[in-house]
C-alpha atoms as a PDB file:
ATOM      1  CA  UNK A   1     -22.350  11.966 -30.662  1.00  0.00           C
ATOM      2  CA  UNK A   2     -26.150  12.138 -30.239  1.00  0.00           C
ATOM      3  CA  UNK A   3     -27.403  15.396 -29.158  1.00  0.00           C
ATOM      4  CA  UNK A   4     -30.622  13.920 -27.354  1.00  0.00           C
ATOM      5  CA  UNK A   5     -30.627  12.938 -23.629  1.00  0.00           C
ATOM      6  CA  UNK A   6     -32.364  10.107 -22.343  1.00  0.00           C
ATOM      7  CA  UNK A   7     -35.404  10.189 -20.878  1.00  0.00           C
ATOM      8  CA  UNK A   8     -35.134  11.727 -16.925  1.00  0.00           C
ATOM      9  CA  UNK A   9     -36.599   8.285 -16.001  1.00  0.00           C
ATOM     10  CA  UNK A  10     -33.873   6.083 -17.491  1.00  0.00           C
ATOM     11  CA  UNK A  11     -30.380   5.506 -15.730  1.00  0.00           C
ATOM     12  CA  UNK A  12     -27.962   6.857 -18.062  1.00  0.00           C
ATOM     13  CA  UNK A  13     -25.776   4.328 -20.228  1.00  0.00           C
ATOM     14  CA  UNK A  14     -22.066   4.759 -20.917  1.00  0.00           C
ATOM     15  CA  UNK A  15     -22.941   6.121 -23.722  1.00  0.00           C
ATOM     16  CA  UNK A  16     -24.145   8.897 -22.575  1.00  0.00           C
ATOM     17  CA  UNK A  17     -21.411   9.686 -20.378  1.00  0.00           C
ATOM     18  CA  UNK A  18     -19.277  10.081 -23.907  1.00  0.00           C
ATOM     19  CA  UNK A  19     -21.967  12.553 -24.783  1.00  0.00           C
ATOM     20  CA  UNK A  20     -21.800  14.251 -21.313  1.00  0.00           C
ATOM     21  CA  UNK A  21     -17.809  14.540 -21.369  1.00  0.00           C
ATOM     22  CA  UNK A  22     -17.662  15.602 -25.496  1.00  0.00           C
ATOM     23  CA  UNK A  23     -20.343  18.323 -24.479  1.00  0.00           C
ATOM     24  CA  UNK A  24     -18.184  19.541 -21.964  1.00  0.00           C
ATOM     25  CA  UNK A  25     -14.569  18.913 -23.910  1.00  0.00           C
ATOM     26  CA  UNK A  26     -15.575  18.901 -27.235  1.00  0.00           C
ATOM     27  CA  UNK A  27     -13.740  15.868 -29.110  1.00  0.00           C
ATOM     28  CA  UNK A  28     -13.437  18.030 -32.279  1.00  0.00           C
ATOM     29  CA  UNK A  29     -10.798  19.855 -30.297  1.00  0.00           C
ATOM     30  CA  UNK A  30      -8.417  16.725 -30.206  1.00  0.00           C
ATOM     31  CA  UNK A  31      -5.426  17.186 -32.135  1.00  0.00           C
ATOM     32  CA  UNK A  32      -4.587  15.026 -35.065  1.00  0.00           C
ATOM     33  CA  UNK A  33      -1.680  13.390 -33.225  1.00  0.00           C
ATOM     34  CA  UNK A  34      -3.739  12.581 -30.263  1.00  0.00           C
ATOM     35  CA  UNK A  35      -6.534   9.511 -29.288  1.00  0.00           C
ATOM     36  CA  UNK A  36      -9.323  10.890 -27.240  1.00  0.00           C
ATOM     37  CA  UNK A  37     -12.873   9.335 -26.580  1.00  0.00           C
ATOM     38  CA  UNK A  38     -14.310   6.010 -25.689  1.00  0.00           C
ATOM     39  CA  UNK A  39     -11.504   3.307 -24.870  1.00  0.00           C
ATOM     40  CA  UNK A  40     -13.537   0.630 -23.568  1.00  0.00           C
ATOM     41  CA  UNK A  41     -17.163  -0.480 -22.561  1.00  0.00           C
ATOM     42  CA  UNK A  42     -20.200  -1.209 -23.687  1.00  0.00           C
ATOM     43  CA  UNK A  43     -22.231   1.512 -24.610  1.00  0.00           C
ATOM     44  CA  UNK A  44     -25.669   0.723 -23.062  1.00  0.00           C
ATOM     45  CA  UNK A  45     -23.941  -0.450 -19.548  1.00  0.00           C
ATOM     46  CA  UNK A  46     -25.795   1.554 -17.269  1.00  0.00           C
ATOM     47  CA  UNK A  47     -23.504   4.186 -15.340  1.00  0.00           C
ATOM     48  CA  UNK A  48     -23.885   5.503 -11.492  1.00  0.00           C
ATOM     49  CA  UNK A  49     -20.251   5.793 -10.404  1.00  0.00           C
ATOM     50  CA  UNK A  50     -17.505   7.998 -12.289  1.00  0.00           C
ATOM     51  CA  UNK A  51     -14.006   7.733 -11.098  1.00  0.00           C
ATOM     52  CA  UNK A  52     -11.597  11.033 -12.814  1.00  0.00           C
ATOM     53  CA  UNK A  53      -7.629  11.231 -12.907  1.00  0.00           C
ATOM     54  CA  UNK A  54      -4.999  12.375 -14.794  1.00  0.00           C
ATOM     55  CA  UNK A  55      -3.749   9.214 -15.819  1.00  0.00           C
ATOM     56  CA  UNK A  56      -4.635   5.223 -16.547  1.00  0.00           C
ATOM     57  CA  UNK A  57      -1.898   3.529 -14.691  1.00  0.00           C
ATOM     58  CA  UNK A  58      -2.447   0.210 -12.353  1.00  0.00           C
ATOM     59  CA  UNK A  59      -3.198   2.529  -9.233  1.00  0.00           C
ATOM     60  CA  UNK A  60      -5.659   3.940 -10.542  1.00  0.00           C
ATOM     61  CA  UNK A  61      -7.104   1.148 -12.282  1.00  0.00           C
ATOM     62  CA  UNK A  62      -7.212  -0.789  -8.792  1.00  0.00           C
ATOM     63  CA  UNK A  63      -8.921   2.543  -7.343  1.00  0.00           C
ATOM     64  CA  UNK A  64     -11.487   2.226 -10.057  1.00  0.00           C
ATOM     65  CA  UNK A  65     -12.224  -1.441  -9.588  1.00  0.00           C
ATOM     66  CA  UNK A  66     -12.012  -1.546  -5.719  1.00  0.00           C
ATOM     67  CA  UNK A  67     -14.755   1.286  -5.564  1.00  0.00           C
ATOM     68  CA  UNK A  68     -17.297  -0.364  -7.965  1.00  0.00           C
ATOM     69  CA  UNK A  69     -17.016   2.556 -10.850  1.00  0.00           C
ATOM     70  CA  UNK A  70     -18.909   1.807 -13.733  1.00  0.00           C
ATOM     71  CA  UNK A  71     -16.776   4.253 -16.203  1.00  0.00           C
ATOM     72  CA  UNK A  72     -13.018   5.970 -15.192  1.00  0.00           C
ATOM     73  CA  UNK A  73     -12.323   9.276 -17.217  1.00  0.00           C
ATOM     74  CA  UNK A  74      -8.630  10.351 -17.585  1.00  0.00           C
ATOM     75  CA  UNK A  75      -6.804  12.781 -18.895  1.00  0.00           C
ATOM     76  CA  UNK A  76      -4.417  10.650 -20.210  1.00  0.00           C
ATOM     77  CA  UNK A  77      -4.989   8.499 -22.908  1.00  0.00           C
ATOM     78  CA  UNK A  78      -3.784   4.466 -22.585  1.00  0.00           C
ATOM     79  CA  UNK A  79      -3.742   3.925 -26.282  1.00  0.00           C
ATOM     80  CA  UNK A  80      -2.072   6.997 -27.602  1.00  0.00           C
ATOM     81  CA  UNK A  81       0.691   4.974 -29.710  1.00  0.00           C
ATOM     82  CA  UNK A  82      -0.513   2.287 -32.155  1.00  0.00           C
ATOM     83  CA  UNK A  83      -0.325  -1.510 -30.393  1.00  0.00           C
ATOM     84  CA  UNK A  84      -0.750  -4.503 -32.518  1.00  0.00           C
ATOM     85  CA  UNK A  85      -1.873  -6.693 -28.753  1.00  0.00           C
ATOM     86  CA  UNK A  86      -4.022  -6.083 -26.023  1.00  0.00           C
ATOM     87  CA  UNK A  87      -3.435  -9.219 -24.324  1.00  0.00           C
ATOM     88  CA  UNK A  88      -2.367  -9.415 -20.333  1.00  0.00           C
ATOM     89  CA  UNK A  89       1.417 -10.281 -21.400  1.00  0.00           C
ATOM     90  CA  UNK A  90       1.740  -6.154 -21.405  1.00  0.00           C
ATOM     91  CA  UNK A  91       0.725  -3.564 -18.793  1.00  0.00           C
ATOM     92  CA  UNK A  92      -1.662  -1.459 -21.008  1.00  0.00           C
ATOM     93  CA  UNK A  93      -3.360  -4.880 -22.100  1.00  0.00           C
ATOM     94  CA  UNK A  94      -3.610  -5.914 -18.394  1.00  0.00           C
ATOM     95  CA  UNK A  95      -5.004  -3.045 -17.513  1.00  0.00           C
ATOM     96  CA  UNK A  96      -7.747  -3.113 -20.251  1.00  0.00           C
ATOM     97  CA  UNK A  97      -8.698  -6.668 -19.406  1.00  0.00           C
ATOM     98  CA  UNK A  98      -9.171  -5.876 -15.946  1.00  0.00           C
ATOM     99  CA  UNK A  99     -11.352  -3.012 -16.513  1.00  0.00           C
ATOM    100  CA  UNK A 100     -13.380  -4.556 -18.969  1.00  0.00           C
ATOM    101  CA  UNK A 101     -13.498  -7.826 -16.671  1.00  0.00           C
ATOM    102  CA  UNK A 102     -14.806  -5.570 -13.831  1.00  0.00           C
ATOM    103  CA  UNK A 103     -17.106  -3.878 -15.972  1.00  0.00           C
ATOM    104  CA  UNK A 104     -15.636  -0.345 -16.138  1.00  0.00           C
ATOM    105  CA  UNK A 105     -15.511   1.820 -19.076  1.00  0.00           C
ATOM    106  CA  UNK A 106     -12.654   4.069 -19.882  1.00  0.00           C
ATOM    107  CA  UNK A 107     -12.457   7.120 -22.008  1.00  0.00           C
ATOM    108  CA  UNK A 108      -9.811   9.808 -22.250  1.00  0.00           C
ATOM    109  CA  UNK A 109     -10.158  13.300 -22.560  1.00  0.00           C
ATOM    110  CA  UNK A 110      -6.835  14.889 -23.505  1.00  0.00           C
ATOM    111  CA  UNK A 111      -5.834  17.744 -26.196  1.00  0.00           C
ATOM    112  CA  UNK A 112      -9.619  18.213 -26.178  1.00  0.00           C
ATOM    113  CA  UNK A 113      -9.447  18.734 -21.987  1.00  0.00           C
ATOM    114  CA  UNK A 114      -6.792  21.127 -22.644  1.00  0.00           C
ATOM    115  CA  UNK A 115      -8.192  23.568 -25.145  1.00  0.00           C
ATOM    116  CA  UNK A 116     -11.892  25.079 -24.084  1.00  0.00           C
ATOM    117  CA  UNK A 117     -12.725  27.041 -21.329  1.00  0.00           C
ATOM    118  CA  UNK A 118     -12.772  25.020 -18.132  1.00  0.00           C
ATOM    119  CA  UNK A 119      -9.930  23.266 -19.645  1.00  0.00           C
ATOM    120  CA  UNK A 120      -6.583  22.380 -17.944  1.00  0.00           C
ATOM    121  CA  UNK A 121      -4.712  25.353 -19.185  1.00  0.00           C
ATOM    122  CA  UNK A 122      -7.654  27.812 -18.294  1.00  0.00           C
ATOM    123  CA  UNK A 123      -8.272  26.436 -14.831  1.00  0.00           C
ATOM    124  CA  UNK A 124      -4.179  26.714 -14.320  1.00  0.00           C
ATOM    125  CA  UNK A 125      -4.687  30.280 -14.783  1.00  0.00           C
ATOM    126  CA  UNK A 126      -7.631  30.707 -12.609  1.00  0.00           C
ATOM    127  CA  UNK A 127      -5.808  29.389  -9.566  1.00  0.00           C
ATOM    128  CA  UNK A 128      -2.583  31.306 -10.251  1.00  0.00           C
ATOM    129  CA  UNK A 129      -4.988  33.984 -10.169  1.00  0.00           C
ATOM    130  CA  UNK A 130      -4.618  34.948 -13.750  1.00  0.00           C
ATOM    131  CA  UNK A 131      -6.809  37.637 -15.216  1.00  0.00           C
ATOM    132  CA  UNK A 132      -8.186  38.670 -18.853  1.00  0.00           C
ATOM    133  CA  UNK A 133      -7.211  35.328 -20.205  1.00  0.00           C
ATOM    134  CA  UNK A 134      -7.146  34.219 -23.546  1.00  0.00           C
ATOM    135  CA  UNK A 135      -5.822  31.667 -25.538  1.00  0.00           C
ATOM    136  CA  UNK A 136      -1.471  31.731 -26.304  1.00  0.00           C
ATOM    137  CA  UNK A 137      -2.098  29.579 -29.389  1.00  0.00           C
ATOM    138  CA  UNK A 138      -6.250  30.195 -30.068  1.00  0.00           C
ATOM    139  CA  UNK A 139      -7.733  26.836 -31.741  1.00  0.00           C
ATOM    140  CA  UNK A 140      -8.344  26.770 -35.840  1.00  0.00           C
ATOM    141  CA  UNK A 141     -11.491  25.177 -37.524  1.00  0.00           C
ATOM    142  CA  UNK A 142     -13.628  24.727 -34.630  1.00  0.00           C
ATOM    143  CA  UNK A 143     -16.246  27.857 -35.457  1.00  0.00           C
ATOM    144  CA  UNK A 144     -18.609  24.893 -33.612  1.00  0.00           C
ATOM    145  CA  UNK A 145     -17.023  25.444 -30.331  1.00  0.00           C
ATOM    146  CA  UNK A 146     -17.512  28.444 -28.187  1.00  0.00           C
ATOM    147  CA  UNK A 147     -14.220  30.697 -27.557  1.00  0.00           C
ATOM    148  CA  UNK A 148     -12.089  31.183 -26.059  1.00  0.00           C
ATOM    149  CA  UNK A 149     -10.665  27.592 -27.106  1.00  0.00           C
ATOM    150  CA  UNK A 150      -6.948  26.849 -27.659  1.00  0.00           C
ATOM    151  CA  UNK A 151      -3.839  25.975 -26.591  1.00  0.00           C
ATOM    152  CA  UNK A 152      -2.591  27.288 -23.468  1.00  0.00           C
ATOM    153  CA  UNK A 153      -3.451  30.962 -22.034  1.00  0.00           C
ATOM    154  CA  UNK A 154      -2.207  34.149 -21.516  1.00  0.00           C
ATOM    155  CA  UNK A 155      -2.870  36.814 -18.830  1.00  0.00           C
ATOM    156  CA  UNK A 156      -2.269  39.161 -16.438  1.00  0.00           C
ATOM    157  CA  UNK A 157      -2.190  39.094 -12.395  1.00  0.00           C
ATOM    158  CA  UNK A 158      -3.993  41.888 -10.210  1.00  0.00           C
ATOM    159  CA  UNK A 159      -0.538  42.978  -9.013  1.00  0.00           C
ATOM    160  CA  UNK A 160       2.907  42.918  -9.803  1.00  0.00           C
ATOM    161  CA  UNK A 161       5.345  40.452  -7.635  1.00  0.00           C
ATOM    162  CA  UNK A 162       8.155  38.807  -7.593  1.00  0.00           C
ATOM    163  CA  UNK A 163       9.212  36.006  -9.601  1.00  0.00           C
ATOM    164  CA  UNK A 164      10.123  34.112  -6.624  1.00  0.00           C
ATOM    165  CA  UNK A 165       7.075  35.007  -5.121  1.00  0.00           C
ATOM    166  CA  UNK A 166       4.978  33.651  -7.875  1.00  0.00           C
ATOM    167  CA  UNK A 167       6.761  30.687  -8.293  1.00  0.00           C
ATOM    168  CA  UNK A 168       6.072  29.998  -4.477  1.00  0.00           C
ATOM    169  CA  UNK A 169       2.322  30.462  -6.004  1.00  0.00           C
ATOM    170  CA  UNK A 170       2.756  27.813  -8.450  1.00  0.00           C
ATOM    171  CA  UNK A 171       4.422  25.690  -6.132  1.00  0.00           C
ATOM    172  CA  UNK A 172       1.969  25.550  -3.564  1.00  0.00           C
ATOM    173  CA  UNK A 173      -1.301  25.981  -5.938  1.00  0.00           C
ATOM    174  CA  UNK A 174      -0.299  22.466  -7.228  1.00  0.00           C
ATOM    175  CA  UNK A 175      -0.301  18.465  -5.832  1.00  0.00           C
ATOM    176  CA  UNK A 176       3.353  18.080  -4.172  1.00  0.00           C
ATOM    177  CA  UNK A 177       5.422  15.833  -6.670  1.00  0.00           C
ATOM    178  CA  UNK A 178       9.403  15.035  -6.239  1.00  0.00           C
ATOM    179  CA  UNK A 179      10.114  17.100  -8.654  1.00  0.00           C
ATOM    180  CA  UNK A 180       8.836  20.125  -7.332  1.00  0.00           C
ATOM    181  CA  UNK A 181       9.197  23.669  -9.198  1.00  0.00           C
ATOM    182  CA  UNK A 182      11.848  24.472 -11.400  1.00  0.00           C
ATOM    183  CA  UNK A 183      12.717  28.069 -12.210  1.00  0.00           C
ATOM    184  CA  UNK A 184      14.877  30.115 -14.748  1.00  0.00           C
ATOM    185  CA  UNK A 185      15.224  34.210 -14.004  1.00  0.00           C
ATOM    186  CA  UNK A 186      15.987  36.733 -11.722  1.00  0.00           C
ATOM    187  CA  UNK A 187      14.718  35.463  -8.308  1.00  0.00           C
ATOM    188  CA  UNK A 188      13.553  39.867  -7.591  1.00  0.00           C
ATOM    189  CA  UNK A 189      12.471  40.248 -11.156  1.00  0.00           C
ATOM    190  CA  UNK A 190       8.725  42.105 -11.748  1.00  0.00           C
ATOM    191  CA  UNK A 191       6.393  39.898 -13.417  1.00  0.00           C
ATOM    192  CA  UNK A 192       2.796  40.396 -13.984  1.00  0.00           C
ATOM    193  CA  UNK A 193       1.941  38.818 -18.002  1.00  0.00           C
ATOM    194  CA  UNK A 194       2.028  35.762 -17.414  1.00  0.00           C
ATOM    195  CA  UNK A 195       1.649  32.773 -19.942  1.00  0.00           C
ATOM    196  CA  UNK A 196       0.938  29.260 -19.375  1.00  0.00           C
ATOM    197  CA  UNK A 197       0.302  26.077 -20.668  1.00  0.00           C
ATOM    198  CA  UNK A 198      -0.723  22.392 -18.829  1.00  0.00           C
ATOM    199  CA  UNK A 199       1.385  19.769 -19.823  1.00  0.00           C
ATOM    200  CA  UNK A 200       4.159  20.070 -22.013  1.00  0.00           C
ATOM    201  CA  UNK A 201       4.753  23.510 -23.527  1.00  0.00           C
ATOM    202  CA  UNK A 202       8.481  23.793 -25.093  1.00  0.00           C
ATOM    203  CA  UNK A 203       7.044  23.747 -28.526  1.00  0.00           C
ATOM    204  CA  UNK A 204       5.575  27.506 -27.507  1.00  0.00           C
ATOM    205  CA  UNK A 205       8.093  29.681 -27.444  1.00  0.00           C
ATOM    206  CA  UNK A 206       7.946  32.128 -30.040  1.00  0.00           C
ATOM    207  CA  UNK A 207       3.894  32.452 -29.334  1.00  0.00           C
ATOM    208  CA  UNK A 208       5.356  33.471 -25.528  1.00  0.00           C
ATOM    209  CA  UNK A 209       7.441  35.422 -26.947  1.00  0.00           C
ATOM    210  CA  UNK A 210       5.124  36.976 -29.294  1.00  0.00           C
ATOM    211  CA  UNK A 211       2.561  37.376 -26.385  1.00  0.00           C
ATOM    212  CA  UNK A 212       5.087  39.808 -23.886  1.00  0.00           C
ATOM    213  CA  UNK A 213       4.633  37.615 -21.004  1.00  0.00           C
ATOM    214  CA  UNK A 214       6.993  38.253 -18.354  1.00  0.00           C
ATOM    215  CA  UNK A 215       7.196  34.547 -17.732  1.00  0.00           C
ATOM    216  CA  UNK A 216       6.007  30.918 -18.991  1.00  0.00           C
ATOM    217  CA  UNK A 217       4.708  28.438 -16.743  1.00  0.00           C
ATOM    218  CA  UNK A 218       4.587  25.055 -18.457  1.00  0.00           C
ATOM    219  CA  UNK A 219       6.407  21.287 -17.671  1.00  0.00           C
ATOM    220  CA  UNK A 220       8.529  19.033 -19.194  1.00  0.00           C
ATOM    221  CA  UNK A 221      11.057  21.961 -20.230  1.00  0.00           C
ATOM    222  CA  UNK A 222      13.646  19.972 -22.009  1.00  0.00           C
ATOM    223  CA  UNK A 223      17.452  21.021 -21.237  1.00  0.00           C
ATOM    224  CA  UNK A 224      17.725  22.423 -25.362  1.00  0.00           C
ATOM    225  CA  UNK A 225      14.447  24.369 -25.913  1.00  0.00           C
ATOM    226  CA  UNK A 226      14.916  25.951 -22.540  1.00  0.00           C
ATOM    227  CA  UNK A 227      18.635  27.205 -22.712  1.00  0.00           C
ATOM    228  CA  UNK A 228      17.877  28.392 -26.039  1.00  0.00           C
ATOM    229  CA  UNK A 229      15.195  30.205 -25.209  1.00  0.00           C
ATOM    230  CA  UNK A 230      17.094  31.829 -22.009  1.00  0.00           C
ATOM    231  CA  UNK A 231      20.124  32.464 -23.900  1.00  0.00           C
ATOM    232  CA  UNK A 232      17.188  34.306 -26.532  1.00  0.00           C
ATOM    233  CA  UNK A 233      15.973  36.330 -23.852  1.00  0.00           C
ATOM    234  CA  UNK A 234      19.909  37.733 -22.499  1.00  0.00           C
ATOM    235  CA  UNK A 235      18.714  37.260 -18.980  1.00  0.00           C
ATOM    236  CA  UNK A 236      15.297  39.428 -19.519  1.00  0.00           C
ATOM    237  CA  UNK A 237      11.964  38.164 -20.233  1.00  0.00           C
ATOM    238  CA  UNK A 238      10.091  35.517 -20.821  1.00  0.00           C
ATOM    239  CA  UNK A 239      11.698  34.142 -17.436  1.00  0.00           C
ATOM    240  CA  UNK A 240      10.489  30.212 -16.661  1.00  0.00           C
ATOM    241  CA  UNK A 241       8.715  28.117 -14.158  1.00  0.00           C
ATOM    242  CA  UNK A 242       8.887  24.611 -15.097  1.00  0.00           C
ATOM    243  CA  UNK A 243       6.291  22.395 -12.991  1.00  0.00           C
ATOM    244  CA  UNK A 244       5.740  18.221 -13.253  1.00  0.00           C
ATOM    245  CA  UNK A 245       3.475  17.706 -15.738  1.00  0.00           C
ATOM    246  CA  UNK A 246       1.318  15.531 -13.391  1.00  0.00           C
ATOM    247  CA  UNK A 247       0.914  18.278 -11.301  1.00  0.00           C
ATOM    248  CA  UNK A 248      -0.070  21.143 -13.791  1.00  0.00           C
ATOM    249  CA  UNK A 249      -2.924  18.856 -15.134  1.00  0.00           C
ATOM    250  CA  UNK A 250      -4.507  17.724 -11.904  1.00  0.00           C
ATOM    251  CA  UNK A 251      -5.964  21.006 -11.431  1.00  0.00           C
ATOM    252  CA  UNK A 252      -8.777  19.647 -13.878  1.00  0.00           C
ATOM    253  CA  UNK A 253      -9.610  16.587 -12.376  1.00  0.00           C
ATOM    254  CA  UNK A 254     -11.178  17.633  -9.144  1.00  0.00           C
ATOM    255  CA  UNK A 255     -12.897  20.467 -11.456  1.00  0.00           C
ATOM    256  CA  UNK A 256     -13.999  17.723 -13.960  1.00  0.00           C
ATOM    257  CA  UNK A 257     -15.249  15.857 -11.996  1.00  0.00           C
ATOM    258  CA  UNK A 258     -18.166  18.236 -10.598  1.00  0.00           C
ATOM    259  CA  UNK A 259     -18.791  19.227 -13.677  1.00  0.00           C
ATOM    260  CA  UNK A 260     -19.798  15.911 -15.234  1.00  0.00           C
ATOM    261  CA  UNK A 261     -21.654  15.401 -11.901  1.00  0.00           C
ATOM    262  CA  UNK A 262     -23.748  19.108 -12.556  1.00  0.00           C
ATOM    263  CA  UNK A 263     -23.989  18.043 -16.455  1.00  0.00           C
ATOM    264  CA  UNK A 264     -25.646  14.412 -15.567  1.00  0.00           C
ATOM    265  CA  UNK A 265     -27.967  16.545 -13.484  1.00  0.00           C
ATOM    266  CA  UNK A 266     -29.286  19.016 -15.861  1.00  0.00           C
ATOM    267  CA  UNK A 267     -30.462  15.816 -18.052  1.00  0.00           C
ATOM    268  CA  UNK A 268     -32.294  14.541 -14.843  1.00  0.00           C
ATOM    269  CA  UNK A 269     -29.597  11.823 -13.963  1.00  0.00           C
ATOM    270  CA  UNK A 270     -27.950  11.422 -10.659  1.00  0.00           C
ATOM    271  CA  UNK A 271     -24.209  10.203 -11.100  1.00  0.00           C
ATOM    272  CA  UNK A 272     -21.626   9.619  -8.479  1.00  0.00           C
ATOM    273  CA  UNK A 273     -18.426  11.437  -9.544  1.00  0.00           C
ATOM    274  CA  UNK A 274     -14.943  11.381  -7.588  1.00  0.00           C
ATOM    275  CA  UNK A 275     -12.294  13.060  -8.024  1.00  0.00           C
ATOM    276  CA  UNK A 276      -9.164  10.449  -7.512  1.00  0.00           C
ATOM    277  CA  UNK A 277      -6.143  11.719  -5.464  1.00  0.00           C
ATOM    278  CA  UNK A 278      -3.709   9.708  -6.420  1.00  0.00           C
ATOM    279  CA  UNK A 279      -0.631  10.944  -7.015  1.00  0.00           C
ATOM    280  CA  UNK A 280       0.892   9.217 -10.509  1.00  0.00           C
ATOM    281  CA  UNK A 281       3.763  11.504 -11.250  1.00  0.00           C
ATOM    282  CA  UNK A 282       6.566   8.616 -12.156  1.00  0.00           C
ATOM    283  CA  UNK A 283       9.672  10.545 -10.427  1.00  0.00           C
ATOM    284  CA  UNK A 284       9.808   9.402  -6.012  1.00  0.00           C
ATOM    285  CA  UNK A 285      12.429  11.109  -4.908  1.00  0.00           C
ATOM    286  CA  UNK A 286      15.616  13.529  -6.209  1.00  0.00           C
ATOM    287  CA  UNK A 287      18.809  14.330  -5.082  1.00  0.00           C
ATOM    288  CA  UNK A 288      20.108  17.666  -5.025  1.00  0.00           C
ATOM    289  CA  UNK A 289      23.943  17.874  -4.776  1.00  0.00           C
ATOM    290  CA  UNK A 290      25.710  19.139  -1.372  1.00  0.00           C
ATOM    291  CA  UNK A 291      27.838  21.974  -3.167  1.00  0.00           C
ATOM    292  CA  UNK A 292      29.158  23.281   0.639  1.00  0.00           C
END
């Protein structure tokens, strides 16, 4: 990405909003598996109006295109799996003909959202009211990016409380979803380590474990890795909180959002950022059993 901003006098180009977002989520922290960066647009478009949310579904897409956005920046990518068609026959090639017939670019910001400071898993902690954070997984080969940068974080609260009292936390720090907050432990127990990570996180337990949180706040918790894990701990610690994975990200867009408004500013450009509310978990409603 170039390093040099355009002059204050110039209306900045979408391709300087890539440079604005990969200063502020470095790209070299994408993981290998993942597809983050420029989806589509032309790179000298000029850009005024940035629309941010988690993910690139038709909602948001109509959101996008309604309100005259020149670029849409989600956390999500649209094109993470290889697809041999972008034509209109398929929802992810409707959705990119639309938004490049209305003129707005798309880029994603993903893996590489998740990992730096000011990153979804750090700004999870901050409004859980985490302290002393630092990475549960810290990031390898990136000497270029400032720490602390990696997967997830792990941290401490100001006070001890109960796990049903910080799960209450959780629950009402984050967008209401369907599936509201799931959780795996002694409702009284003490906790005050706390670890965390955005998004999916079942792939992390033996760094929880290694960290001595008292319990793990992450989503997608998959039936297997969780009563494994609980049937590891005999009942004790790491106890879990399993949130929708919607919800535990959106805590970056509203954040993301300013900051790619403060970053366009410091360069002498004035862009319009939003931060989108819509709500795109997938789940509407659930059922819970009458056990009377």
């Amino acid at each position: 990405m170039s390093q040099n901003p355009r002059p204050d006098a110039e209306q900045p180009r979408f391709s300087d909003l890539v440079d604005l977002v990969d200063g502020l989520w470095p790209f070299s922290l994408t993981e290998d598996w993942d597809r983050t960066g420029p989806v589509a647009g032309r790179m000298q478009r000029p850009v005024s109006k940035v629309l941010v949310a988690v993910d690139p579904v038709a909602e948001v897409v109509d959101e996008a295109l309604e309100g005259g956005y020149d670029a849409l920046l989600t956390h999500h990518p649209l094109l993470l799996r290889g697809v041999s068609s972008v034509s209109d026959e398929g929802y992810k090639g409707e959705l990119l003909t639309r938004l490049i017939e209305g003129g707005c670019g798309l880029i994603a910001a993903h893996t590489n959202a998740d990992q730096p400071e000011g990153g979804v898993s750090d700004l999870l902690g901050q409004v859980l009211g985490l302290r002393d954070m630092e990475p549960l997984v810290p990031a390898k080969g990136n000497d270029d990016v400032e720490a602390p940068a990696g997967i997830g974080r792990v941290g401490t609260l100001e006070q001890p409380m109960a796990l049903a009292a910080f799960a209450r936390r959780v629950a009402g720090a984050l967008p209401s979803v369907a599936g509201g907050v799931r959780v795996a432990g002694d409702a009284q127990a003490e906790v005050r380590r706390v670890a965390l990570c955005g998004g999916a996180g079942d792939s992390l337990f033996d760094e929880v474990r290694a960290s001595g949180a008292d319990v793990f706040v992450t989503s997608d918790l998959r039936h297997h890795p969780a009563s494994e894990a609980r049937e590891e701990a005999r009942g004790g610690t790491p106890y879990l909180i399993d949130t929708a994975h919607f919800a535990s990200e959106w805590v970056w867009v509203p954040f993301a959002a300013e900051a790619l408004k403060r970053a366009a500013a410091e360069r002498g450009w004035e862009i319009e950022t939003t931060a989108s509310e819509a709500v795109t978990d997938p789940w509407d409603f659930v059922l819970v059993p009458d056990r009377r």
